[in-house]
C-alpha atoms as a PDB file:
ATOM      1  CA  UNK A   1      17.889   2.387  47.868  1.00  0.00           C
ATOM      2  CA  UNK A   2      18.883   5.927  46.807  1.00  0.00           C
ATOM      3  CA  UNK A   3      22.719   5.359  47.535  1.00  0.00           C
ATOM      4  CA  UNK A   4      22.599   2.097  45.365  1.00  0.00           C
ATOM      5  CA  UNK A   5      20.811   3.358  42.765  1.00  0.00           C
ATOM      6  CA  UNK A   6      23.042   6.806  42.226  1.00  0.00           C
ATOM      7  CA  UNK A   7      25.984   4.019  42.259  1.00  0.00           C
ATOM      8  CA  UNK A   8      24.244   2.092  39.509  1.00  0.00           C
ATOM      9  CA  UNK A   9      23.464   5.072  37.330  1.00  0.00           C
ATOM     10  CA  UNK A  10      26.690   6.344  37.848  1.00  0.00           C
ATOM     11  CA  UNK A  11      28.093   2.817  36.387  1.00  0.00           C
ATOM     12  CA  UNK A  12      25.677   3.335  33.609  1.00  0.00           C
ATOM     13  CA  UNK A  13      27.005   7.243  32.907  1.00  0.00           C
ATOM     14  CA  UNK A  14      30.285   6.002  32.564  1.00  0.00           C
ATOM     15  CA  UNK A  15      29.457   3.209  30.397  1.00  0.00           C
ATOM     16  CA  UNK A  16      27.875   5.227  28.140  1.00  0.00           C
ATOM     17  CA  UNK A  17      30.442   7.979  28.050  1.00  0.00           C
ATOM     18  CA  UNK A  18      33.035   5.382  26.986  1.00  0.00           C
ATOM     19  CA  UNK A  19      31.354   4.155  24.235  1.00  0.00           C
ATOM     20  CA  UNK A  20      29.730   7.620  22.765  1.00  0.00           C
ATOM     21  CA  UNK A  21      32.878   9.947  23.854  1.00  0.00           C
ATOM     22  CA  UNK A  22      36.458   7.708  24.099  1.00  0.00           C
ATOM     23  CA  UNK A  23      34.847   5.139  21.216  1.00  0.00           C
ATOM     24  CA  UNK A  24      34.954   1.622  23.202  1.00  0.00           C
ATOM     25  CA  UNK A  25      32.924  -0.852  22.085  1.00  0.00           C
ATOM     26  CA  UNK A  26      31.633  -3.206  24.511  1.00  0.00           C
ATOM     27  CA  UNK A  27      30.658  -6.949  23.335  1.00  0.00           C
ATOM     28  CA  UNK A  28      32.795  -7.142  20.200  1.00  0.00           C
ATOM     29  CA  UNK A  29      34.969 -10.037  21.000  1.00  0.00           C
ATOM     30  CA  UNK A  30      31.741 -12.591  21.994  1.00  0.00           C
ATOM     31  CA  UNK A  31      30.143 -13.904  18.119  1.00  0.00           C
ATOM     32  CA  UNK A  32      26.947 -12.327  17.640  1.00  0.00           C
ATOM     33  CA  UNK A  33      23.859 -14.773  17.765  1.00  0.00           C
ATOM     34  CA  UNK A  34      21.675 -15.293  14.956  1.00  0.00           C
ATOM     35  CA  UNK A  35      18.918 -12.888  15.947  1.00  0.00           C
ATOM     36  CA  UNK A  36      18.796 -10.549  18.534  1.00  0.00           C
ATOM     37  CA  UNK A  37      14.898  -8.435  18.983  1.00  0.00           C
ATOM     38  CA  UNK A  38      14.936  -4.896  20.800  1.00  0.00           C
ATOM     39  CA  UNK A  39      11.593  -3.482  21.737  1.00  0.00           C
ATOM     40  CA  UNK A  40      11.253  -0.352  23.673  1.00  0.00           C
ATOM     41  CA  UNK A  41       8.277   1.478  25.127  1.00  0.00           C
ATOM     42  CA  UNK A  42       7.640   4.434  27.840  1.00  0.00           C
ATOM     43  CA  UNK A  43       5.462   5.670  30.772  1.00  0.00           C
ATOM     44  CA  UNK A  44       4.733   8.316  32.647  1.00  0.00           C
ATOM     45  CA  UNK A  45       5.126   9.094  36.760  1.00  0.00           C
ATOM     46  CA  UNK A  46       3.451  11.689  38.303  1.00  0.00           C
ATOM     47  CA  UNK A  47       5.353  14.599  39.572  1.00  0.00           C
ATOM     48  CA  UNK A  48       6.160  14.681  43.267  1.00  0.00           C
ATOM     49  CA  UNK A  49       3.419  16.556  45.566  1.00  0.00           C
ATOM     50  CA  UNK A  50       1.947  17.407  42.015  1.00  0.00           C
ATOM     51  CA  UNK A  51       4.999  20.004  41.608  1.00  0.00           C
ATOM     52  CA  UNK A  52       6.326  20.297  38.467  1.00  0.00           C
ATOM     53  CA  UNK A  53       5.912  18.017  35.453  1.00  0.00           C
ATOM     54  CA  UNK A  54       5.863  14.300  35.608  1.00  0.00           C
ATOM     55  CA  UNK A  55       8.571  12.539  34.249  1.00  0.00           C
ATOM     56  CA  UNK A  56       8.846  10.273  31.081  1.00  0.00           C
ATOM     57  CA  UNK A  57      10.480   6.463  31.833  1.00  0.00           C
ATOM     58  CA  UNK A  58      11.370   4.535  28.910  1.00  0.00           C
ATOM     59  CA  UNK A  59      12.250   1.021  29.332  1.00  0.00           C
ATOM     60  CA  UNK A  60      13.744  -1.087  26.219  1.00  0.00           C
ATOM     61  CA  UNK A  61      15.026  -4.692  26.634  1.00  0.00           C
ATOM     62  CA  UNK A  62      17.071  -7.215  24.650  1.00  0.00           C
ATOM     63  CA  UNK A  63      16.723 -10.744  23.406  1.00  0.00           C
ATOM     64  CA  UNK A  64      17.525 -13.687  21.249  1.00  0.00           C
ATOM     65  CA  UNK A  65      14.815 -15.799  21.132  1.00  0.00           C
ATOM     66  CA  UNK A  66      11.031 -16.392  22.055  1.00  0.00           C
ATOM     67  CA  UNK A  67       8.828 -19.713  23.124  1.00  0.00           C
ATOM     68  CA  UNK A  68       6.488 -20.784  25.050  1.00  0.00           C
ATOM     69  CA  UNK A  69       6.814 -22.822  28.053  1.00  0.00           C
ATOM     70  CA  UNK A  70       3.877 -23.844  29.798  1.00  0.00           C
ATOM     71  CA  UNK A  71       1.542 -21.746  27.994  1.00  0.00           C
ATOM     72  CA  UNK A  72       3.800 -18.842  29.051  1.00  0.00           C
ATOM     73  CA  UNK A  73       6.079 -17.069  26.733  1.00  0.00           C
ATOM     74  CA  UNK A  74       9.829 -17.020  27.920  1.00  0.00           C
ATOM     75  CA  UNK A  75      12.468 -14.592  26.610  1.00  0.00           C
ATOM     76  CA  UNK A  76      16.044 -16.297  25.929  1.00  0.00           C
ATOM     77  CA  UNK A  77      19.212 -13.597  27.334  1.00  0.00           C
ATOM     78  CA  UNK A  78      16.724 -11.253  28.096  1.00  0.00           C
ATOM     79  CA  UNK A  79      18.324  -7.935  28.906  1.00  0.00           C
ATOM     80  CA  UNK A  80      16.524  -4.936  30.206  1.00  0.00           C
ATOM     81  CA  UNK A  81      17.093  -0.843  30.846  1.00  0.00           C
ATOM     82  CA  UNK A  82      15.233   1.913  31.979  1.00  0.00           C
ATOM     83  CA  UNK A  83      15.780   5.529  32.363  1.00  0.00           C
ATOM     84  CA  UNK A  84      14.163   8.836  33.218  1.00  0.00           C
ATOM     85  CA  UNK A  85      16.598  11.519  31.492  1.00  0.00           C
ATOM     86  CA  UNK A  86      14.748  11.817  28.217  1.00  0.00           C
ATOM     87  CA  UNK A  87      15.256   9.291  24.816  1.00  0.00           C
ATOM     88  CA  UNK A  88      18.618  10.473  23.500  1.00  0.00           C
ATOM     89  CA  UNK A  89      20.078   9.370  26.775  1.00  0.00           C
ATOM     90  CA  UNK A  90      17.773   5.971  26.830  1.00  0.00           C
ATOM     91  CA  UNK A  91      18.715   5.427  23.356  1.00  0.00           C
ATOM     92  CA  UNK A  92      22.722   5.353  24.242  1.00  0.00           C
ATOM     93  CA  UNK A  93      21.537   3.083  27.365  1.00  0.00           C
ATOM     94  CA  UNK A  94      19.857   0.929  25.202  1.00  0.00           C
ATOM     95  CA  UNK A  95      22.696   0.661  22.707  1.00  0.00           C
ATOM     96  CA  UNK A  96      25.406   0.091  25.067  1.00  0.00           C
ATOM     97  CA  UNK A  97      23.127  -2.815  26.875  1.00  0.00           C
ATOM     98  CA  UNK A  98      22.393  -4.286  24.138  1.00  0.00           C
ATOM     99  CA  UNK A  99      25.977  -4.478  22.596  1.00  0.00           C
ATOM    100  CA  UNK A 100      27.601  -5.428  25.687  1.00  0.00           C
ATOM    101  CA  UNK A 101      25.375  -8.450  25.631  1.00  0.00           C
ATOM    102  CA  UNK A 102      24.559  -9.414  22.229  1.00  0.00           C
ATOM    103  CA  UNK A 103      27.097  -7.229  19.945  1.00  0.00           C
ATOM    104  CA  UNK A 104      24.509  -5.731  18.147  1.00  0.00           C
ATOM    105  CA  UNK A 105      26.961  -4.553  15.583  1.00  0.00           C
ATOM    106  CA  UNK A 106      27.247  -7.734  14.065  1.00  0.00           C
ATOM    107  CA  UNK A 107      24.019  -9.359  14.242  1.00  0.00           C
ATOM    108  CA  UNK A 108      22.893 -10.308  10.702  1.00  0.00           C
ATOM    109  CA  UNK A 109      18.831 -10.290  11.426  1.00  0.00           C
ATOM    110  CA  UNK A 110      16.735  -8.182  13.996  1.00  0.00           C
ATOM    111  CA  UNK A 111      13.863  -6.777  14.821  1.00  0.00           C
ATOM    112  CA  UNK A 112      12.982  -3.538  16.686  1.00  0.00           C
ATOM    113  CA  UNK A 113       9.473  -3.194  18.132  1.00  0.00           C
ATOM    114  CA  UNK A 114       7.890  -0.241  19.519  1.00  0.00           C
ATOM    115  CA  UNK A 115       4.404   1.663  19.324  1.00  0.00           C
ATOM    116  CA  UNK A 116       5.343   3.814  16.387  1.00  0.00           C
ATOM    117  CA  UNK A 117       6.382   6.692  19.147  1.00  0.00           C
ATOM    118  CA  UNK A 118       8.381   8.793  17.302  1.00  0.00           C
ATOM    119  CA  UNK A 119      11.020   9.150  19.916  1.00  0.00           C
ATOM    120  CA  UNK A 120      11.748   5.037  19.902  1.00  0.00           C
ATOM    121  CA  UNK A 121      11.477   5.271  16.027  1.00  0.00           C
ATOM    122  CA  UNK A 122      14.520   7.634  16.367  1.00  0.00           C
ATOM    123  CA  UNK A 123      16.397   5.331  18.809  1.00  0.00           C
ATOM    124  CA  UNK A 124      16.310   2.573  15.885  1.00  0.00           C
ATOM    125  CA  UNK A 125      17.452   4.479  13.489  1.00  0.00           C
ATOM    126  CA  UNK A 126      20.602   5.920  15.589  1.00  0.00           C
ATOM    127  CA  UNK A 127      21.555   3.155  16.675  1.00  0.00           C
ATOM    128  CA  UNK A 128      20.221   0.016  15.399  1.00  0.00           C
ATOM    129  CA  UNK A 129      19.527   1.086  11.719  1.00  0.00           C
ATOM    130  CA  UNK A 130      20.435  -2.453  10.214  1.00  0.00           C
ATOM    131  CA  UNK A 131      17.034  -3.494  12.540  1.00  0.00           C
ATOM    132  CA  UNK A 132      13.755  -4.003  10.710  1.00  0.00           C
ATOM    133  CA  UNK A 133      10.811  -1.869  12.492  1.00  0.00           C
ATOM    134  CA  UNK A 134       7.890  -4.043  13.583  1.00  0.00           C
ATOM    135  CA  UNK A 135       4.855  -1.498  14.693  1.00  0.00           C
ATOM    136  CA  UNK A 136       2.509  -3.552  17.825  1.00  0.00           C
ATOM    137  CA  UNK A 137      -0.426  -4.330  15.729  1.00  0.00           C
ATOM    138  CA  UNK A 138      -2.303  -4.485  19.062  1.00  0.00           C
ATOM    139  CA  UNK A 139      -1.072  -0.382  19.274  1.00  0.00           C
ATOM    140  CA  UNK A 140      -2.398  -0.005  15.790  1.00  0.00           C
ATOM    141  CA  UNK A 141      -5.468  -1.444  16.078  1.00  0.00           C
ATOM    142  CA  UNK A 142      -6.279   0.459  19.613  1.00  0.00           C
ATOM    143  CA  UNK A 143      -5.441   3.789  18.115  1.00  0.00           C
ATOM    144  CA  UNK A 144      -7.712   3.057  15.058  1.00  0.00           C
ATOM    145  CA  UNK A 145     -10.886   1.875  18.023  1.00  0.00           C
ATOM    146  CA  UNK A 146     -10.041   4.998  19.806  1.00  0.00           C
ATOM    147  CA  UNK A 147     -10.420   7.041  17.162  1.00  0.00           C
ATOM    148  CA  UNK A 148     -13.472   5.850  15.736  1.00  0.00           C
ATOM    149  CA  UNK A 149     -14.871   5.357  19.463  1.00  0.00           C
ATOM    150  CA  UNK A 150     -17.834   2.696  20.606  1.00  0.00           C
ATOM    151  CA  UNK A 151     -20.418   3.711  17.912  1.00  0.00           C
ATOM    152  CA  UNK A 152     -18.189   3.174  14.920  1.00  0.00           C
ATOM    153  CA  UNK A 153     -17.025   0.240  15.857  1.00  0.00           C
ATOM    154  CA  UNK A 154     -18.062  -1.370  12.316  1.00  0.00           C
ATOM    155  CA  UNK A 155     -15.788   1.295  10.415  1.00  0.00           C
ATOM    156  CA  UNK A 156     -12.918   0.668  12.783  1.00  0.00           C
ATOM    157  CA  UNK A 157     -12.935  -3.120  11.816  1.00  0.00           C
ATOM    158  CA  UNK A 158     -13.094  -2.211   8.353  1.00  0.00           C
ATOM    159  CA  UNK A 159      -9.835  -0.331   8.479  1.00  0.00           C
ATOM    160  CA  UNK A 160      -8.153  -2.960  10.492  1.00  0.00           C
ATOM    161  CA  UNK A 161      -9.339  -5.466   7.757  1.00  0.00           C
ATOM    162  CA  UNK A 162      -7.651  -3.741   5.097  1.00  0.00           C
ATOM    163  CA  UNK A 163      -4.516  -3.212   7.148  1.00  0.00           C
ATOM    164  CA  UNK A 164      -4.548  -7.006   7.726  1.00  0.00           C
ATOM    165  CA  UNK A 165      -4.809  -7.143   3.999  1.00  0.00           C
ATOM    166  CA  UNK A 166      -1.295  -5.020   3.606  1.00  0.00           C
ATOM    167  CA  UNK A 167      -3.792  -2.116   2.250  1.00  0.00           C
ATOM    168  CA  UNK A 168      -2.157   0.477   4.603  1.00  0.00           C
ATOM    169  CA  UNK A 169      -2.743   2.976   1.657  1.00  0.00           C
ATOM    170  CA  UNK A 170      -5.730   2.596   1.078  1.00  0.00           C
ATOM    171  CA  UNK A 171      -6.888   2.357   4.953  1.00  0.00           C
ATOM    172  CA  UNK A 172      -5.075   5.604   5.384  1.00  0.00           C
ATOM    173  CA  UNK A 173      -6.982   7.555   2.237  1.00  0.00           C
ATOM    174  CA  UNK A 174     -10.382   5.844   4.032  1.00  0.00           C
ATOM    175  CA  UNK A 175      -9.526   7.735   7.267  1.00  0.00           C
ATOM    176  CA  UNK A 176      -8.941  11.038   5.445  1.00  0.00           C
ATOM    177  CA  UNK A 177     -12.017  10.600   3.553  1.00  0.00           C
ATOM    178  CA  UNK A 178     -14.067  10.112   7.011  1.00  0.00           C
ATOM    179  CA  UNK A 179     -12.008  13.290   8.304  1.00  0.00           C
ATOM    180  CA  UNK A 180     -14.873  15.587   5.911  1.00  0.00           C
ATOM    181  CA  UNK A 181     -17.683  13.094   6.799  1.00  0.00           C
ATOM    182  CA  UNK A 182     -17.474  13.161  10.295  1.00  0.00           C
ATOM    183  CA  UNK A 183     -16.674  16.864  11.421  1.00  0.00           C
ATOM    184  CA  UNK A 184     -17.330  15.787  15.563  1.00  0.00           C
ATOM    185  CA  UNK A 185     -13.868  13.632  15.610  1.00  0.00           C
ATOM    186  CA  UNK A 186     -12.323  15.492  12.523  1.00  0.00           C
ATOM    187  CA  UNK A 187      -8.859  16.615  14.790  1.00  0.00           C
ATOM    188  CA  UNK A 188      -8.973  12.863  15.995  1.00  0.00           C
ATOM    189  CA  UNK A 189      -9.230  11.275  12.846  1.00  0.00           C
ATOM    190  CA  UNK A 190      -6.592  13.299  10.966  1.00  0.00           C
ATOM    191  CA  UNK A 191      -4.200  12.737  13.722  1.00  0.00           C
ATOM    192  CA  UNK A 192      -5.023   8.583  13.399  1.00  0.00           C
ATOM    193  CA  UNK A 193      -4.029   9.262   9.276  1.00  0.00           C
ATOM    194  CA  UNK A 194      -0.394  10.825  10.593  1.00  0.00           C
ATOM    195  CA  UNK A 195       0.075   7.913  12.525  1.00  0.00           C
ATOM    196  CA  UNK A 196      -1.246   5.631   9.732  1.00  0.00           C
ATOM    197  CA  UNK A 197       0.709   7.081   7.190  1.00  0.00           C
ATOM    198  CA  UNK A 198       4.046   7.652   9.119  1.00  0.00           C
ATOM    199  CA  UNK A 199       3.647   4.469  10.247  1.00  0.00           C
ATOM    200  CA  UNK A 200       1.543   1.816   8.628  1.00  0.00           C
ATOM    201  CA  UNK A 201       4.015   0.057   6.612  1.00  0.00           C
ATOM    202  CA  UNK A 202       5.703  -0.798   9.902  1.00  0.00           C
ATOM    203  CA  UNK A 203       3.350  -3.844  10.535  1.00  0.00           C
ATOM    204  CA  UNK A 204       4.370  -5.780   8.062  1.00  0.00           C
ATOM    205  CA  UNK A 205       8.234  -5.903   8.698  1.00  0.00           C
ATOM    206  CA  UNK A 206       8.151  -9.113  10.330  1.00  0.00           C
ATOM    207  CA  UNK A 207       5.844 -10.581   7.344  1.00  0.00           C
ATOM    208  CA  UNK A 208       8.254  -9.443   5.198  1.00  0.00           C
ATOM    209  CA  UNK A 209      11.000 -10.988   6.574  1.00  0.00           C
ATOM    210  CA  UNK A 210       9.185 -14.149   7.008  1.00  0.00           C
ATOM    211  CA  UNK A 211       8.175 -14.380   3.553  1.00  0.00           C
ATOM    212  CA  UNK A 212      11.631 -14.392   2.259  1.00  0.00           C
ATOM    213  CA  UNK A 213      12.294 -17.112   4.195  1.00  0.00           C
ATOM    214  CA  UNK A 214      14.275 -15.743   7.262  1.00  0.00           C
ATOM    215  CA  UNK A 215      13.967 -17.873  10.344  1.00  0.00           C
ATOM    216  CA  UNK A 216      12.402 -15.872  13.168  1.00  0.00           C
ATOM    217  CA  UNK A 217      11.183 -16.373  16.653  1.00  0.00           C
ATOM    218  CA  UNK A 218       7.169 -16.878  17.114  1.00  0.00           C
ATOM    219  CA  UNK A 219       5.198 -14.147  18.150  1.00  0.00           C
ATOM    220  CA  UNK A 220       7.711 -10.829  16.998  1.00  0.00           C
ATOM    221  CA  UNK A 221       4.263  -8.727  15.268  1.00  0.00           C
ATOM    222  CA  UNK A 222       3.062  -7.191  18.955  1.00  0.00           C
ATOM    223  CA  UNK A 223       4.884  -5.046  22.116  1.00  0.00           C
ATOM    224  CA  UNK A 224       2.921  -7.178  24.722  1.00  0.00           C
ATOM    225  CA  UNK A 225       6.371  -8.625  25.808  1.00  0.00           C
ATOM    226  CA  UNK A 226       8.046  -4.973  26.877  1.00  0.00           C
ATOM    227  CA  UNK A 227       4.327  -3.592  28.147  1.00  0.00           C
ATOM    228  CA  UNK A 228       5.087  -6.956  30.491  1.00  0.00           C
ATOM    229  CA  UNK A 229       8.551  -5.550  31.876  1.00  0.00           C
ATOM    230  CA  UNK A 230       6.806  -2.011  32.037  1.00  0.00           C
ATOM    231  CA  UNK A 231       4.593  -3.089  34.516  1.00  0.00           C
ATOM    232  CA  UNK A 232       6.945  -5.349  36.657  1.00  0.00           C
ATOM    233  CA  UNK A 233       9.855  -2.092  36.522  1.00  0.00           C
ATOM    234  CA  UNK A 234       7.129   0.703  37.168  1.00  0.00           C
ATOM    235  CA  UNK A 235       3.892  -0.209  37.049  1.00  0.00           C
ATOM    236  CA  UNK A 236       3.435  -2.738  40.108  1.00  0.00           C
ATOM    237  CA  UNK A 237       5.672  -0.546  42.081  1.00  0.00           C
ATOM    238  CA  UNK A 238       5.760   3.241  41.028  1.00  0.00           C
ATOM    239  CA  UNK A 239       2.340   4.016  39.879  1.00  0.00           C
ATOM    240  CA  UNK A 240       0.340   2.939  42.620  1.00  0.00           C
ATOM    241  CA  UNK A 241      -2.471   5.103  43.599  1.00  0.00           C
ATOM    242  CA  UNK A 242      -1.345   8.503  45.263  1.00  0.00           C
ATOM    243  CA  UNK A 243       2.421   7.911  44.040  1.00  0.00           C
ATOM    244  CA  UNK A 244       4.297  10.835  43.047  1.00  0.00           C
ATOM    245  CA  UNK A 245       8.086  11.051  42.406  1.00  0.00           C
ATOM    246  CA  UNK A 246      10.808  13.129  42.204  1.00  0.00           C
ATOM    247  CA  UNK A 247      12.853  12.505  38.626  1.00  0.00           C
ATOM    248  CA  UNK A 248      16.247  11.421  41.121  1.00  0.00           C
ATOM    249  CA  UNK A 249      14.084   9.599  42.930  1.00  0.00           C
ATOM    250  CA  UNK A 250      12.107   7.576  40.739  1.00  0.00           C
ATOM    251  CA  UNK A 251      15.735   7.174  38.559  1.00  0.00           C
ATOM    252  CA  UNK A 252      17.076   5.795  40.964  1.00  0.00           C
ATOM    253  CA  UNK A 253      14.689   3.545  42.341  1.00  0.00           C
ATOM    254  CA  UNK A 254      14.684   2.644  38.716  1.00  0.00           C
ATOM    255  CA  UNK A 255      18.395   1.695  38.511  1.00  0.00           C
ATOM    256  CA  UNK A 256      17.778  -0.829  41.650  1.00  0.00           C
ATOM    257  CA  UNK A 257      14.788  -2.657  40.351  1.00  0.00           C
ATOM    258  CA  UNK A 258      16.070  -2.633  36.093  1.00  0.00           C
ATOM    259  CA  UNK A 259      20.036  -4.205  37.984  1.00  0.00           C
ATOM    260  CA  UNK A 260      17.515  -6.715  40.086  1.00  0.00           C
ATOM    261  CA  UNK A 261      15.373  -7.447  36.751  1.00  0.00           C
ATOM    262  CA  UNK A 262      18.659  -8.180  35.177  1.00  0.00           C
ATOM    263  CA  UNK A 263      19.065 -11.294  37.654  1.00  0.00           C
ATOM    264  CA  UNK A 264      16.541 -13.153  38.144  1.00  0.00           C
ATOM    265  CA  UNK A 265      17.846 -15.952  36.290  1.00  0.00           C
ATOM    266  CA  UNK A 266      20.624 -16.214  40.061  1.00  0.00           C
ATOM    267  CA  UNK A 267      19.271 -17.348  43.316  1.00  0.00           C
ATOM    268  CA  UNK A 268      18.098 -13.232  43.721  1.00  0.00           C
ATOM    269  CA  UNK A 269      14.274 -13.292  44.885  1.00  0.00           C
ATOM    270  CA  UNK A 270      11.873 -12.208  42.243  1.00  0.00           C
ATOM    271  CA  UNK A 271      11.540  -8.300  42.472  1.00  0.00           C
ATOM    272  CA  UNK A 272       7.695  -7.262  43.075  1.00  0.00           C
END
């Protein structure tokens, strides 16, 4: 497993060093399809033996379509990386994945969706800036109940309403307001107006787009599809309980599982 997966990364390395330091440009001669969606999240593994600090994996996949098929959502060309070396090095991984097998460059319409991290928020504007951000309203609307907690659960629905009613200012000045009323969660709530305000606008890209009459693939407003691959690449396998990892280890482990994730649509068994 380890000697495979230092091979793969090494592949990956030099993939990325063509395109960032000698200027290739993978995927330009295929035409670019009519949409292509990125979305991009990140987890975290405990360090190994509890030494250290745990390390940060950030998986990001590509498609070009969405629909449901048997009351299960399929991804069309779905493409998926992962990586443990930090988001400026996930973001070239992404890039280069994503070009060699949809040539980003010239895609006319797509969408990137993330939590509103500000790492992957970064990543899209790097290197897919002609994108349109889509924030996961499910995200949104957990960091709002969160906030609020289990007694407040009215006010927390109130701000969701209005953010459902494209009133992301004035859901943001409500929070502030309830930042002086309620001193117990003040540090809470002023951090939930940040995230509001940095990134509230972001749930309505997809709306947007829709409402000029751009043809998009169902379901593009939520991150459930890339929390999905997060769980099959790490979750099922890397976080059970009284895992730990080493960064090289869990990389590369990483590398085997993303390259087996990549095939499933061959005779390759399903990875678990």
């Amino acid at each position: 497993m380890q000697r495979v997966g230092g091979k793969l990364r090494m592949e990956e390395a030099a993939s990325r060093r063509s395109v960032f330091e000698d200027g290739d440009l993978p995927g330009w001669e295929r035409a670019a399809p009519e949409f292509v969606g990125i979305e991009a999240d990140s987890t975290y593994l405990s360090a190994w033996r509890g030494k250290g600090k745990g390390c940060e994996v950030y998986v990001g996949m590509s498609y070009t379509g969405k629909e449901t098929r048997v009351g299960r959502q399929h991804l069309e060309d779905r493409w998926v990386c992962s990586g443990t070396h930090g988001a400026e090095s996930f973001g070239q991984e992404l890039f280069v994945m994503a070009q060699a097998s949809h040539n980003v460059v010239d895609v006319q319409t797509g969408v990137f969706i993330s939590d509103g991290a500000q790492s992957l928020r970064l990543i899209q504007e790097d290197h897919f800036p002609k994108f349109t951000r889509q924030l996961d309203w499910a995200h949104a609307r957990r960091r709002i109940s969160e906030a609020y907690g289990k007694d407040k659960r009215g006010r927390a629905g109130e701000l969701v309403g209005l953010l459902v009613e494209g009133l992301v200012d004035d859901a943001c000045r409500e929070v502030r307001l309830d930042v002086r009323r309620r001193r117990k969660c003040a540090e809470t709530l002023r951090e939930l107006a940040g995230y509001l305000s940095a990134n509230g606008k972001d749930l309505y890209g997809v709306r947007k787009m829709r409402s000029k009459g751009i043809r998009l693939p169902e379901r593009l407003d939520g991150s459930g599809s890339i929390e999905r691959q997060v769980g099959v690449l790490v979750g099922h396998r890397m976080k059970r309980h009284g895992m730990s990892w080493t960064r090289k280890g869990a990389d590369n482990l990483l590398a085997v599982r993303t390259h087996l994730l990549n095939r499933l649509e061959s005779s390759l068994p399903r990875i678990t």
